[in-house]
Protein backbone atom coordinates (compact mmCIF):
# COMPACT_ATOMS: atom_id res chain seq x y z
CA UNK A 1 23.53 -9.71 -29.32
CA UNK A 2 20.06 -8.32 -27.90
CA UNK A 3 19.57 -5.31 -29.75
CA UNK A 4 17.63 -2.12 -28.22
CA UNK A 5 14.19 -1.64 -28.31
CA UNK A 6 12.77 1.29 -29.51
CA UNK A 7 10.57 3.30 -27.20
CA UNK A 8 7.35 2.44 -29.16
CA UNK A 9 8.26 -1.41 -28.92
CA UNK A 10 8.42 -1.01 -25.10
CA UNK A 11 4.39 -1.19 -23.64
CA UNK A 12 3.72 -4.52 -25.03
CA UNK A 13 0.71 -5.36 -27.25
CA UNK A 14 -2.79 -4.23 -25.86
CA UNK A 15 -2.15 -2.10 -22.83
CA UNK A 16 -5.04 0.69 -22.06
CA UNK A 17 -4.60 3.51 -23.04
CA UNK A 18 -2.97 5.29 -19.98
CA UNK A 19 -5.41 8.21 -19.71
CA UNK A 20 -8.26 6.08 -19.61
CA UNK A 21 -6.49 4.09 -16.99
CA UNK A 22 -5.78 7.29 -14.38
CA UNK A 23 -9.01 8.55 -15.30
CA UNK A 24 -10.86 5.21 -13.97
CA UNK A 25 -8.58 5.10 -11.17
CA UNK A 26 -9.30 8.80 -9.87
CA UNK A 27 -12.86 8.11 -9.94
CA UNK A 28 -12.94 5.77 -8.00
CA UNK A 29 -10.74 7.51 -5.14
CA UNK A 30 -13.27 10.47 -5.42
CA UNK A 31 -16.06 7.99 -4.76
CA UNK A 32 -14.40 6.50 -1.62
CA UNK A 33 -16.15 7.36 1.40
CA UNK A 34 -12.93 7.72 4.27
CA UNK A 35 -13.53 6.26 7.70
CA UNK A 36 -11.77 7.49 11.05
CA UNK A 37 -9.26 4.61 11.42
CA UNK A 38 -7.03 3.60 14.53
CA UNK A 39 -4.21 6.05 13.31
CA UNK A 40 -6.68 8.82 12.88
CA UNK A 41 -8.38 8.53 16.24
CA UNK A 42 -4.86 8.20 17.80
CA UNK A 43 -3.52 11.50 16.22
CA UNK A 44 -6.54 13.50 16.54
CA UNK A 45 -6.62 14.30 12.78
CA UNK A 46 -8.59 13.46 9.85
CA UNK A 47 -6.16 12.03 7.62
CA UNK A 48 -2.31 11.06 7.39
CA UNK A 49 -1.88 14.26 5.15
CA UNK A 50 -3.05 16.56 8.01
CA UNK A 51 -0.77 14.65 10.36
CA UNK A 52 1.92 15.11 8.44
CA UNK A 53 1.44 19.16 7.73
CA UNK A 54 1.40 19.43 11.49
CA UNK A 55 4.38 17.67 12.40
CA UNK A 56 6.00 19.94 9.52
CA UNK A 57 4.74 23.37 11.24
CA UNK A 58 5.69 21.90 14.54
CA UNK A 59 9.39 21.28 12.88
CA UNK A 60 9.36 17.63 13.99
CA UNK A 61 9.75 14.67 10.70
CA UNK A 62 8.06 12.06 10.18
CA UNK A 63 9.05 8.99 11.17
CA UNK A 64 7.35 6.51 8.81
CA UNK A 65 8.63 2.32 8.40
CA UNK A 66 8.60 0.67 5.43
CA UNK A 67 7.48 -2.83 6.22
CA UNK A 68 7.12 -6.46 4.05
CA UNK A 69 7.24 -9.88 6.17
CA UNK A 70 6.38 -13.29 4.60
CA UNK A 71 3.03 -13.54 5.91
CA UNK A 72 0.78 -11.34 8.12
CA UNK A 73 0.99 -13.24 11.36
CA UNK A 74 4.28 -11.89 11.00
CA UNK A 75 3.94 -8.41 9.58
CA UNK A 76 1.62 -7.95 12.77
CA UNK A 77 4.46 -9.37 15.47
CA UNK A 78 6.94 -7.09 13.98
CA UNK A 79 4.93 -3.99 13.76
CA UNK A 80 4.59 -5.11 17.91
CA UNK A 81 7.51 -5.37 18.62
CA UNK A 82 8.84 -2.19 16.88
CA UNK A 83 6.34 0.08 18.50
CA UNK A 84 6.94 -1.99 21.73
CA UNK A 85 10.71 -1.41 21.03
CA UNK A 86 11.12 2.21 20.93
CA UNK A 87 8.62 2.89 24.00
CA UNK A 88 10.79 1.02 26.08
CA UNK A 89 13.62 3.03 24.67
CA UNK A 90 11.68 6.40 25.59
CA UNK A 91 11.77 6.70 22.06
CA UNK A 92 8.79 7.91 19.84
CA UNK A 93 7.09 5.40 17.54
CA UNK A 94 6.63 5.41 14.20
CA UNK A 95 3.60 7.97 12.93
CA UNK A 96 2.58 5.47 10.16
CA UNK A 97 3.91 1.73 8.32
CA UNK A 98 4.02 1.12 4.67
CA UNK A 99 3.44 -2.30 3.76
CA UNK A 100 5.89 -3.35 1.30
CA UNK A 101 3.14 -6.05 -0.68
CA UNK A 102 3.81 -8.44 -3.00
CA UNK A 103 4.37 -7.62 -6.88
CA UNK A 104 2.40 -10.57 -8.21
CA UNK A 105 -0.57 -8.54 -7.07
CA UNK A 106 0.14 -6.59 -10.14
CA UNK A 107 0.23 -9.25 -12.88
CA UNK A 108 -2.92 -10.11 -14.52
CA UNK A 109 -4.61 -12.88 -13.14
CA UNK A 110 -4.16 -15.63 -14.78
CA UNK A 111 -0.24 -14.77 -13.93
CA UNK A 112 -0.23 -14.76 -10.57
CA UNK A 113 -0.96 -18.47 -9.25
CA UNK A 114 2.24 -19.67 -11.28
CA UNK A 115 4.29 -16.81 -10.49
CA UNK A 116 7.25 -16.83 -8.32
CA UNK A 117 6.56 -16.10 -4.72
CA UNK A 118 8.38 -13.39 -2.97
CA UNK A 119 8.74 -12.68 0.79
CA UNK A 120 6.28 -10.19 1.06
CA UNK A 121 2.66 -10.54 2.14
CA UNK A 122 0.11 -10.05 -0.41
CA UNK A 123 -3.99 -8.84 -0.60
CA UNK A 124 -5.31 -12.03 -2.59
CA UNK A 125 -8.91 -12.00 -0.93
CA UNK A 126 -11.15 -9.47 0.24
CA UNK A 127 -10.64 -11.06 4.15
CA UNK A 128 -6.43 -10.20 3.61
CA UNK A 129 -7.52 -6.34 2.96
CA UNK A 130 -9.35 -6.23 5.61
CA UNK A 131 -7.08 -7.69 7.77
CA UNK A 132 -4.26 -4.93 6.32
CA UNK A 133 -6.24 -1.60 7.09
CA UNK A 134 -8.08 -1.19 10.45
CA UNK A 135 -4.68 0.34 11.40
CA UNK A 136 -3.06 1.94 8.49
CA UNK A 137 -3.52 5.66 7.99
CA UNK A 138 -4.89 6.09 4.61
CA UNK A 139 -8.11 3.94 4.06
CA UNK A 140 -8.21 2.82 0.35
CA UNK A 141 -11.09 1.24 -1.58
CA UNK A 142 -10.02 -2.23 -1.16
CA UNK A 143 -7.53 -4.74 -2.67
CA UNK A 144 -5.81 -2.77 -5.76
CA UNK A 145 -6.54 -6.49 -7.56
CA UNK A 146 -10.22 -5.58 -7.57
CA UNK A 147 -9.77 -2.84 -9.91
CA UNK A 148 -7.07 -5.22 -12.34
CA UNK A 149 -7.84 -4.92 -15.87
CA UNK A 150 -6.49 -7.64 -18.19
CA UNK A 151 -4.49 -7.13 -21.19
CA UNK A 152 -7.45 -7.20 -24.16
């Protein structure tokens, strides 16, 4: 019989302290410089958020897609054919995608190479971010891998 862990036991061993974490974390977002991107030049607006308060005052939702293919060749052909999809059904296309990434992105990296693979596509090199973001609506400061701190 497993028996239950008490809420102490749960973090394991030599995790940051959280605080210090979200504090590191929000600096760096404060110290990103945004760029117009494809989605802001094609909604007139300066970022997702603003997008998304106008379609709310205009009483319209949003119509966002959640997205995670094995690989980005075909992420891209999907997010085609979906836009492609609903214009040819006179319908309107979605106002922004989510890519649904891989979670070995998360683990520490010395994890991640013998980790099992899952089917989405993940941000392993700087060239795979770069790839990901010309068209997505909220610019970020780059792979979320860059900023991975190891268990000390």
């Amino acid at each position: 019989m497993i028996s239950a862990l008490s809420r102490d036991e749960l973090p394991p061993p030599g995790l940051l302290d959280w605080r210090e974490v979200l504090g590191e974390g929000m600096a760096v977002g404060r110290a990103v410089k945004r760029r117009r991107t494809a989605f802001h030049r094609l909604r007139g607006v300066a970022s997702q958020h603003d997008w998304a308060l106008g379609r709310r005052a205009a009483g319209r939702s949003l119509f966002m897609v959640n997205i995670g293919m094995p690989d980005w060749t075909l992420t891209k052909a999907a997010l085609h054919e979906i836009w492609f999809r609903l214009e040819e059904a006179g319908l309107t296309p979605p106002d922004s995608y989510d890519p649904i990434l891989e979670r070995r992105m998360g683990l520490p990296a010395k994890m991640r190479e013998t980790a099992p693979q899952e089917t989405e596509p993940a941000l392993w090199t700087e060239s795979d971010w770069i790839e990901l973001r010309p068209d997505s609506a909220d610019p970020a400061p780059g792979p979320p891998h860059r900023l991975a701190r190891e268990f000390r």
